[in-house]
C-alpha atoms as a PDB file:
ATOM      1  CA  UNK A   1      94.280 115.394  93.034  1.00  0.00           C
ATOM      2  CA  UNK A   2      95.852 114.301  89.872  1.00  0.00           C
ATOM      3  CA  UNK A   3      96.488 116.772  86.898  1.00  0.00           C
ATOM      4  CA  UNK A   4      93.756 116.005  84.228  1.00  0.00           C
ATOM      5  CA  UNK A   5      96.742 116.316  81.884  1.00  0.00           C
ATOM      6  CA  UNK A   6      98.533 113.738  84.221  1.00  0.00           C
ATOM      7  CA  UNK A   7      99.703 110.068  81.730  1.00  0.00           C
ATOM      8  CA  UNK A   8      97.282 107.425  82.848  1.00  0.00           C
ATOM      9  CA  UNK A   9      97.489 104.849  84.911  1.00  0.00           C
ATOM     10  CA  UNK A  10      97.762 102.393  81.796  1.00  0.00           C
ATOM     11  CA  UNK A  11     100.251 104.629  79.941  1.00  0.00           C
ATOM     12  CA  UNK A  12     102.547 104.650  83.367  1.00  0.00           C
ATOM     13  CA  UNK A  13     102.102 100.589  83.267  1.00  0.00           C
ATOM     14  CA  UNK A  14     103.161 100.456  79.952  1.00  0.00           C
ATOM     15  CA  UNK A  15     106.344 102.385  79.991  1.00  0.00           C
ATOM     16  CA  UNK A  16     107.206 100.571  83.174  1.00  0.00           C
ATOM     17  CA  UNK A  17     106.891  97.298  81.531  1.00  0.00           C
ATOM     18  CA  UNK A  18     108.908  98.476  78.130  1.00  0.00           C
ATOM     19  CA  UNK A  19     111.266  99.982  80.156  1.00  0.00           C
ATOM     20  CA  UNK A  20     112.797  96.750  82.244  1.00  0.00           C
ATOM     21  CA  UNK A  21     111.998  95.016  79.010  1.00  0.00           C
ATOM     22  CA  UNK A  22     114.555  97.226  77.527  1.00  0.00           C
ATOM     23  CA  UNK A  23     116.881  96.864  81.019  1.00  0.00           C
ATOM     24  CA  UNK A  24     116.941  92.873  80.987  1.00  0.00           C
ATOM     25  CA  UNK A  25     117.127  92.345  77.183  1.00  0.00           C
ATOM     26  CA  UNK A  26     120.093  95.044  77.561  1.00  0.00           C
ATOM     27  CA  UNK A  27     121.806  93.118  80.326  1.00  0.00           C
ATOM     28  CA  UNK A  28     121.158  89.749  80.178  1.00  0.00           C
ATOM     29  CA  UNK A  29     121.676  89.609  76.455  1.00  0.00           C
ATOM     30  CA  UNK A  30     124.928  91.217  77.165  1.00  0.00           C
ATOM     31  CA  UNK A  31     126.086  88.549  79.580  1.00  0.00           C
ATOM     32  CA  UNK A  32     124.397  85.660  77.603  1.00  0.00           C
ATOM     33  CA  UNK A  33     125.486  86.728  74.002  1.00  0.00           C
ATOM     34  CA  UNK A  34     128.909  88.778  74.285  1.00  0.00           C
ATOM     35  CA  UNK A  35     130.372  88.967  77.987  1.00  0.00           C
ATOM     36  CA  UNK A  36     132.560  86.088  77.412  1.00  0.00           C
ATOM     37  CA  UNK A  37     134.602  87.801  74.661  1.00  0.00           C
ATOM     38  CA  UNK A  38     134.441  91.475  76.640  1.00  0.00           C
ATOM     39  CA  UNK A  39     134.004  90.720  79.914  1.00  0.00           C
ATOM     40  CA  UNK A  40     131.909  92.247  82.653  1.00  0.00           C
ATOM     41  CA  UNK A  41     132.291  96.075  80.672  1.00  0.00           C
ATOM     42  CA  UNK A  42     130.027  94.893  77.973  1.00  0.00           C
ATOM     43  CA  UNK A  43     127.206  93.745  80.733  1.00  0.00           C
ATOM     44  CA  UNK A  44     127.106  96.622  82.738  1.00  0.00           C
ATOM     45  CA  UNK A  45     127.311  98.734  80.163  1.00  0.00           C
ATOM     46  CA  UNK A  46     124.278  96.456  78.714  1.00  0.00           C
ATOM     47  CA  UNK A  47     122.387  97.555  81.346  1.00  0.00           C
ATOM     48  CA  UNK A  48     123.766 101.469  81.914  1.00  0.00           C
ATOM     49  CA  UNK A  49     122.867 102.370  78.417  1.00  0.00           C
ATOM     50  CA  UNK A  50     119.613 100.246  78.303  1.00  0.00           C
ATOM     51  CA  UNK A  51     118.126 102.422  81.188  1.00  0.00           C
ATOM     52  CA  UNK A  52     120.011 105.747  80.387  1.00  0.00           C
ATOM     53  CA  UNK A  53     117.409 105.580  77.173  1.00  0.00           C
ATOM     54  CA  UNK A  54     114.503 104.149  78.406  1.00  0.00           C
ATOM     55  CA  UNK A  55     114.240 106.910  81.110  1.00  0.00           C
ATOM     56  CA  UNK A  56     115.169 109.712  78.670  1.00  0.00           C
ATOM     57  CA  UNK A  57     112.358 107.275  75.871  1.00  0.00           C
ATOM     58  CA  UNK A  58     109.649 106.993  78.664  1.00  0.00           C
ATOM     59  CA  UNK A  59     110.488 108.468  82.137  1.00  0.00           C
ATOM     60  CA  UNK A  60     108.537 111.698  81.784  1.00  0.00           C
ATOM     61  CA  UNK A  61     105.357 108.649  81.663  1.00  0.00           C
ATOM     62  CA  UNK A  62     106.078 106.817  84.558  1.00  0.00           C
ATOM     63  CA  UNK A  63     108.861 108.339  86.624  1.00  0.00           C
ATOM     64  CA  UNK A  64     111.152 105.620  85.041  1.00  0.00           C
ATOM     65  CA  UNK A  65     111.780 103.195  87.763  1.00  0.00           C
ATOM     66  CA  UNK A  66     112.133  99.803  85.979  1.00  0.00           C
ATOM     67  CA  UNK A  67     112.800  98.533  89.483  1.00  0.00           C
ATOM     68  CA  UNK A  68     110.679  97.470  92.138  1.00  0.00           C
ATOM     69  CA  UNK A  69     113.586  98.473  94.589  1.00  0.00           C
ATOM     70  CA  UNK A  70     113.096 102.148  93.133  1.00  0.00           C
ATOM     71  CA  UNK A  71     109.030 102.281  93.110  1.00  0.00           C
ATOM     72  CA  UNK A  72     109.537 101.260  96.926  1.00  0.00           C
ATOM     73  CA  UNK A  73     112.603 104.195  97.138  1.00  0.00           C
ATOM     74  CA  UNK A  74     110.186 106.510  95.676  1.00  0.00           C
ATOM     75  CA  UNK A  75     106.894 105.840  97.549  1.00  0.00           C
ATOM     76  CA  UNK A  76     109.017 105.685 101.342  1.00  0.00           C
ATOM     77  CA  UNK A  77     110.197 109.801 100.045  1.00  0.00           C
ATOM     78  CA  UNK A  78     107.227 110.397  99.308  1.00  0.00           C
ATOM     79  CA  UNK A  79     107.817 110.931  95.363  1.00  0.00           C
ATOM     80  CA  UNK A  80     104.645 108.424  94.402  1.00  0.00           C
ATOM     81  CA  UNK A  81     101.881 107.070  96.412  1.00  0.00           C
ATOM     82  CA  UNK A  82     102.139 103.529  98.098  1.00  0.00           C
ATOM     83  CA  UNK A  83      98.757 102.677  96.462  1.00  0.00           C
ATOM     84  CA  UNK A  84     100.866 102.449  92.740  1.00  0.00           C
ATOM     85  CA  UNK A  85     103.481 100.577  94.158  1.00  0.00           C
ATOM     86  CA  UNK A  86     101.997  97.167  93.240  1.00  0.00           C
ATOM     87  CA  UNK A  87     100.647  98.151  90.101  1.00  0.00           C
ATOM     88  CA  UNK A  88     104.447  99.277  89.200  1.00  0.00           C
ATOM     89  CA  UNK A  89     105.983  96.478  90.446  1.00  0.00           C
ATOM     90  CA  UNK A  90     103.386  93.789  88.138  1.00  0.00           C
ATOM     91  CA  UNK A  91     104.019  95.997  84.992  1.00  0.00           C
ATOM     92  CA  UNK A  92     108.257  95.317  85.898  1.00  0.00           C
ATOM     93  CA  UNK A  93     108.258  91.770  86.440  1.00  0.00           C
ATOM     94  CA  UNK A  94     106.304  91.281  83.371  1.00  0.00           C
ATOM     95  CA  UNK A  95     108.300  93.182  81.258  1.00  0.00           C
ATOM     96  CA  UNK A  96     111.721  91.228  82.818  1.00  0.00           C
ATOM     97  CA  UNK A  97     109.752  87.715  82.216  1.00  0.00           C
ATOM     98  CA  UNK A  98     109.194  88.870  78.546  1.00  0.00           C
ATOM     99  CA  UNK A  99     112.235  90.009  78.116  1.00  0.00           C
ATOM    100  CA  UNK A 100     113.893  86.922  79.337  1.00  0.00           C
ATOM    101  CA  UNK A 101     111.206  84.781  77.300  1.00  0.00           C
ATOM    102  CA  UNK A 102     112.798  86.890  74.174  1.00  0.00           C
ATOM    103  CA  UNK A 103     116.507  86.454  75.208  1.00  0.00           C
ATOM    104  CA  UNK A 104     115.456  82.498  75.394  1.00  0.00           C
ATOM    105  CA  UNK A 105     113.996  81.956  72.096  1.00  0.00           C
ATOM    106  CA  UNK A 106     117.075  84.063  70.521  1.00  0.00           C
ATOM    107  CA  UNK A 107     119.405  81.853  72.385  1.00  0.00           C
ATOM    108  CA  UNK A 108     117.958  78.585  71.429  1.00  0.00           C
ATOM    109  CA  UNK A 109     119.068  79.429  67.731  1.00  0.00           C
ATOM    110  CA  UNK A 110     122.005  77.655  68.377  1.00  0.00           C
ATOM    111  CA  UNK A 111     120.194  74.676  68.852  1.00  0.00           C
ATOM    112  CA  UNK A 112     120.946  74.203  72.408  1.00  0.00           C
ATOM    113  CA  UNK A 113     119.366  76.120  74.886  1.00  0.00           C
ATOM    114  CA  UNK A 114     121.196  79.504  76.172  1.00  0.00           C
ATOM    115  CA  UNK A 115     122.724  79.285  80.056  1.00  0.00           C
ATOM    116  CA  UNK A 116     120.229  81.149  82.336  1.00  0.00           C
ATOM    117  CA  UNK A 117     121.518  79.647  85.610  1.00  0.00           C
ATOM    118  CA  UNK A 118     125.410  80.861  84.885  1.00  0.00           C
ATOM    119  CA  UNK A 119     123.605  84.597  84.329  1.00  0.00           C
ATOM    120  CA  UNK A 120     121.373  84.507  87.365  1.00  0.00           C
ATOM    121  CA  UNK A 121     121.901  86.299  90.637  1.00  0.00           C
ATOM    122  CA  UNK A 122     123.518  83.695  93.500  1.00  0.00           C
ATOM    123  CA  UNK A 123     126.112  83.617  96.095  1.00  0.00           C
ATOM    124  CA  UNK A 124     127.987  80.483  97.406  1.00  0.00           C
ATOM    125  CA  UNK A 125     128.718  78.153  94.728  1.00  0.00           C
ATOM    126  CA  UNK A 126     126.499  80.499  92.360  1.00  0.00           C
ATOM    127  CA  UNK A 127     128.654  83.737  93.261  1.00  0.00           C
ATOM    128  CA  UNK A 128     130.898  83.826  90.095  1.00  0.00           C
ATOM    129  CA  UNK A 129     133.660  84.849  92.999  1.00  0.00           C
ATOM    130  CA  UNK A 130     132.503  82.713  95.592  1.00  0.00           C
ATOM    131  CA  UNK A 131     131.327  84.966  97.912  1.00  0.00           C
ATOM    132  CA  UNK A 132     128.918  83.965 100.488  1.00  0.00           C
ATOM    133  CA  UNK A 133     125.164  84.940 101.309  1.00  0.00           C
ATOM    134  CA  UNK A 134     126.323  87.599 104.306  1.00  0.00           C
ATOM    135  CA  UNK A 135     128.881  89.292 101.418  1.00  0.00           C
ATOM    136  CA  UNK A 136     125.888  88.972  99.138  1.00  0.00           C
ATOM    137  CA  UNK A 137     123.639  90.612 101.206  1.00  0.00           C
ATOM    138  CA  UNK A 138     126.003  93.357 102.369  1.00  0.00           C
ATOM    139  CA  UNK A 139     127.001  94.281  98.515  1.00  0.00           C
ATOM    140  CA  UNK A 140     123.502  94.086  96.983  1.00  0.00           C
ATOM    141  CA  UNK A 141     121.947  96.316 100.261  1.00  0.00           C
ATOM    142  CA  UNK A 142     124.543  98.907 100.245  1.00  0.00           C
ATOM    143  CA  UNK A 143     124.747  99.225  96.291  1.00  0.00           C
ATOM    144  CA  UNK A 144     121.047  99.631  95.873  1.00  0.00           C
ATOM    145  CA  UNK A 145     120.635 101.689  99.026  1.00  0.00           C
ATOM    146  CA  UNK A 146     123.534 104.341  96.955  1.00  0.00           C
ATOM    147  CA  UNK A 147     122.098 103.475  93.573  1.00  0.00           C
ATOM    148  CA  UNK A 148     118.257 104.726  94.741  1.00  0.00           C
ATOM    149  CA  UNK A 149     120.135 108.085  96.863  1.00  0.00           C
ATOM    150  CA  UNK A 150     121.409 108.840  93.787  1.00  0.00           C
ATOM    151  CA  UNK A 151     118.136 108.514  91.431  1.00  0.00           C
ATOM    152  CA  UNK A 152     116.311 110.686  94.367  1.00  0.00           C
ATOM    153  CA  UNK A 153     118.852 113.230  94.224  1.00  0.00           C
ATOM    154  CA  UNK A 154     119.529 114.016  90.579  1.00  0.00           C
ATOM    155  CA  UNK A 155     115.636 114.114  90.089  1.00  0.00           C
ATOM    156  CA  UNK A 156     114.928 116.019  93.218  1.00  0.00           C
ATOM    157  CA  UNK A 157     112.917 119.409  92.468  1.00  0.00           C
ATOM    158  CA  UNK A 158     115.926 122.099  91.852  1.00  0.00           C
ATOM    159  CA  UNK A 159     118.140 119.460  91.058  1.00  0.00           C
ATOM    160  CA  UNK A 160     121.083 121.431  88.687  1.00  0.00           C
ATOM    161  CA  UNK A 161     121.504 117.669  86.931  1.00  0.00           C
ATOM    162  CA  UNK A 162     117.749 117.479  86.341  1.00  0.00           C
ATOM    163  CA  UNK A 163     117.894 117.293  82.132  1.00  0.00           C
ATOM    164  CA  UNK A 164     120.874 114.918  82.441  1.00  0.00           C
ATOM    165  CA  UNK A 165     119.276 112.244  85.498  1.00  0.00           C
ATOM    166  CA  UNK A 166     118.866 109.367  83.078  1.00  0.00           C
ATOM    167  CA  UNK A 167     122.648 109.840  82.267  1.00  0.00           C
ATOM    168  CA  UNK A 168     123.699 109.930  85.661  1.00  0.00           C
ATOM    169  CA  UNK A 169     121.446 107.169  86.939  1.00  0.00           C
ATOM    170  CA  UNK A 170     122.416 104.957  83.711  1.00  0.00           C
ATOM    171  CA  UNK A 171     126.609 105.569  84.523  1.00  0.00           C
ATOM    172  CA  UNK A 172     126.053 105.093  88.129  1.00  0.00           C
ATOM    173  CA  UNK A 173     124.359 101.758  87.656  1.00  0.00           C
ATOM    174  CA  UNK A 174     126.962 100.453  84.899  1.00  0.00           C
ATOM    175  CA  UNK A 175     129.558 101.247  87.687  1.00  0.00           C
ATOM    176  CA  UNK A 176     127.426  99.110  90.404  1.00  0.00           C
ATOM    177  CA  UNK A 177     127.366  96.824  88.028  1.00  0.00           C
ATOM    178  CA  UNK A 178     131.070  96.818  87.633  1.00  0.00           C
ATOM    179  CA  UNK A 179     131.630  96.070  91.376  1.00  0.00           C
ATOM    180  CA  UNK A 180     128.946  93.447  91.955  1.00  0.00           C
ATOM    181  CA  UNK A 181     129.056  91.169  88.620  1.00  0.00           C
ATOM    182  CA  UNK A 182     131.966  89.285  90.549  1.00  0.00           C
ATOM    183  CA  UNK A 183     130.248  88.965  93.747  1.00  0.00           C
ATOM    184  CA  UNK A 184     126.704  88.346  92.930  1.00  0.00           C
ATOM    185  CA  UNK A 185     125.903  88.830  88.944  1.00  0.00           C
ATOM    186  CA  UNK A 186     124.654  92.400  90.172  1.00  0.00           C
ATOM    187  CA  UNK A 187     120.854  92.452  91.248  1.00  0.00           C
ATOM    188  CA  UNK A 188     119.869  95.565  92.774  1.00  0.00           C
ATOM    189  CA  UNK A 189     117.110  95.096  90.733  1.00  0.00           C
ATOM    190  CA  UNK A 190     114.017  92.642  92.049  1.00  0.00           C
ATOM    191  CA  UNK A 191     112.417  92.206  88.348  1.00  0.00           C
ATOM    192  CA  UNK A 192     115.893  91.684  86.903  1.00  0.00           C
ATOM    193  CA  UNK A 193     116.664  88.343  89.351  1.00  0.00           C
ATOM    194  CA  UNK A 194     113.016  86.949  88.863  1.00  0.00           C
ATOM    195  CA  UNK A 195     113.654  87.242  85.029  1.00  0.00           C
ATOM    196  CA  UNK A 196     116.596  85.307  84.790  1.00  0.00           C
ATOM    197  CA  UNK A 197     115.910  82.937  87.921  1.00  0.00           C
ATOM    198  CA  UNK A 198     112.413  81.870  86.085  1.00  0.00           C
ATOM    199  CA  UNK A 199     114.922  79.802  82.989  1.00  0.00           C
ATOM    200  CA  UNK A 200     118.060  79.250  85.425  1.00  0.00           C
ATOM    201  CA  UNK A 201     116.363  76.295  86.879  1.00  0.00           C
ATOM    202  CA  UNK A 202     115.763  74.561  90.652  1.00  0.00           C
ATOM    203  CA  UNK A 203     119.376  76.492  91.893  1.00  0.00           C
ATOM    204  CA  UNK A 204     118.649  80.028  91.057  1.00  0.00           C
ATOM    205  CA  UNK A 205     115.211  79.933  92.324  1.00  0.00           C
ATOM    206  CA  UNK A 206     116.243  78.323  95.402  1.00  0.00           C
ATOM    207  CA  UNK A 207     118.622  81.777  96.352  1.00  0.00           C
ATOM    208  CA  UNK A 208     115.952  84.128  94.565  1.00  0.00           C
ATOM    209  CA  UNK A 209     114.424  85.186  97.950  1.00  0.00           C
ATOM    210  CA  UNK A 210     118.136  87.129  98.476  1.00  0.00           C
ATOM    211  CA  UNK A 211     117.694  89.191  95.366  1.00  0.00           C
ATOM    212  CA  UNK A 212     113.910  89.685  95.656  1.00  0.00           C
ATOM    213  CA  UNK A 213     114.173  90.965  99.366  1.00  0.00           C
ATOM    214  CA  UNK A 214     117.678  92.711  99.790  1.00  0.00           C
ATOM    215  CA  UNK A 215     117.382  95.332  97.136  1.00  0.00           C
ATOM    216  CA  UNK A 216     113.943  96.553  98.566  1.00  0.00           C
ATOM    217  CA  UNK A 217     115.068  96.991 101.693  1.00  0.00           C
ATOM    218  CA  UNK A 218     117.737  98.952 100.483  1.00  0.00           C
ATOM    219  CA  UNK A 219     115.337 101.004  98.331  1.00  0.00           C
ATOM    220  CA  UNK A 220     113.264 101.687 101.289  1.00  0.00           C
ATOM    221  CA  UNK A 221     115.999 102.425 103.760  1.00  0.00           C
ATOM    222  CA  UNK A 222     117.515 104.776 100.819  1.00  0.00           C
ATOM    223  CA  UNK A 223     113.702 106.360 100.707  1.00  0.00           C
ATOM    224  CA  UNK A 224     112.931 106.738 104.217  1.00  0.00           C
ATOM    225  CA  UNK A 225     116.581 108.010 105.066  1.00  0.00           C
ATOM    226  CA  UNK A 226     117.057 110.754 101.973  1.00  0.00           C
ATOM    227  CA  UNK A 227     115.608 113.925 103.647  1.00  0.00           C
ATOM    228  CA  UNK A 228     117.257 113.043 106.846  1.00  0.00           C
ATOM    229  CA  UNK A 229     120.743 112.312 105.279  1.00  0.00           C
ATOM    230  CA  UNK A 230     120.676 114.882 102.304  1.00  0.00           C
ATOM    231  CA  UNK A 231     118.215 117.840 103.771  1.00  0.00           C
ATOM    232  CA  UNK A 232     116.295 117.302 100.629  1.00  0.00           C
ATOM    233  CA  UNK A 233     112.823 116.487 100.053  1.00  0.00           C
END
């Protein structure tokens, strides 16, 4: 039974949705706005720092996923029920679509309209290294399988890191990030790939099913596996 003093279901929703607002506008303004004078630091850092403060902002509301790969993580430990999966995951894609809507008008100031495809998640002749769909899928399953170990273990009850999670999870993705902007423009993140896929045109959505699939089933093997592997609940 929930605690009467528990946020509600609406006030969860929102933060969910202003959180991977915050995550894609951090990211993907990053890569569309600045990346080609910093490089890939300024992106993943984009992102780090963009959920490092929306979990410390709204995570006590929601849990802080902004991540349907995460709400999955979660519900397979047994840290949320299954039946608030889908409402989590509705509230995250919306707030990525806004956020890319945003990041859209903003670019279009320029009077051209701002490269979504070159910032969306691909492999093959999308890859910005070339790597191919089975190096894809390896790097994206394996990073979001260690990136959703590590947000179960620094928030675990008893955890010694528990005030500083958001600051671990937020430096562990920004290092993800560092590996995987070469090889796939870094997913792990479901809401994150629909976002930018939705204005990258006919290409990007063609090799969205990767980014919306692969990450989840890392999330869920990282869920299911955690008590087994780490003797934690």
């Amino acid at each position: 039974m929930a605690d009467a003093s528990s946020p509600s279901m609406l006030s969860r929703l929102i933060a969910e949705t202003f959180g991977t607002f915050m995550l894609v506008f951090g990211v993907i303004g990053a890569a569309l706005f600045i990346s080609s004078a910093t490089g890939p630091l300024a992106v993943a850092l984009g992102v780090g720092l963009a959920v490092m403060v929306s979990a410390y902002a709204v995570g006590h509301i929601s849990g802080g996923h902004f991540n349907p790969a995460v709400s999955f993580g979660a519900a397979a430990a047994g840290r949320m029920p299954w039946k608030d999966v889908a409402p989590y995951l509705g509230a995250q894609f919306v707030g990525g679509l806004l956020a890319a809507a945003v990041l859209f008008v903003i670019g279009s100031g320029t009077g051209t309209s701002p490269d979504f495809g070159a910032v969306s998640n691909g492999f093959g002749a999308l890859s910005p290294g070339g790597f191919d769909v089975v190096a894809v899928v390896v790097a994206e399953f394996v990073a979001t399988l260690l990136f959703v170990w590590v947000i179960l273990g620094v928030t675990a009850p008893g955890s010694t890191t528990a005030g500083f999670a958001p600051l671990a999870i937020g430096l562990a993705l920004t290092m993800f990030h560092l590996v995987l902007i070469p090889v796939s423009n870094a997913s792990l993140n479901p809401a994150r790939s629909l976002a930018t896929a939705a204005f990258g045109g006919p290409d990007a959505l063609a090799q969205l099913w990767v980014f919306l699939l692969v990450p989840v089933l890392g999330g869920l093997v990282a869920g299911v596996s955690f008590k087994a592997v780490f003797g934690r609940k």
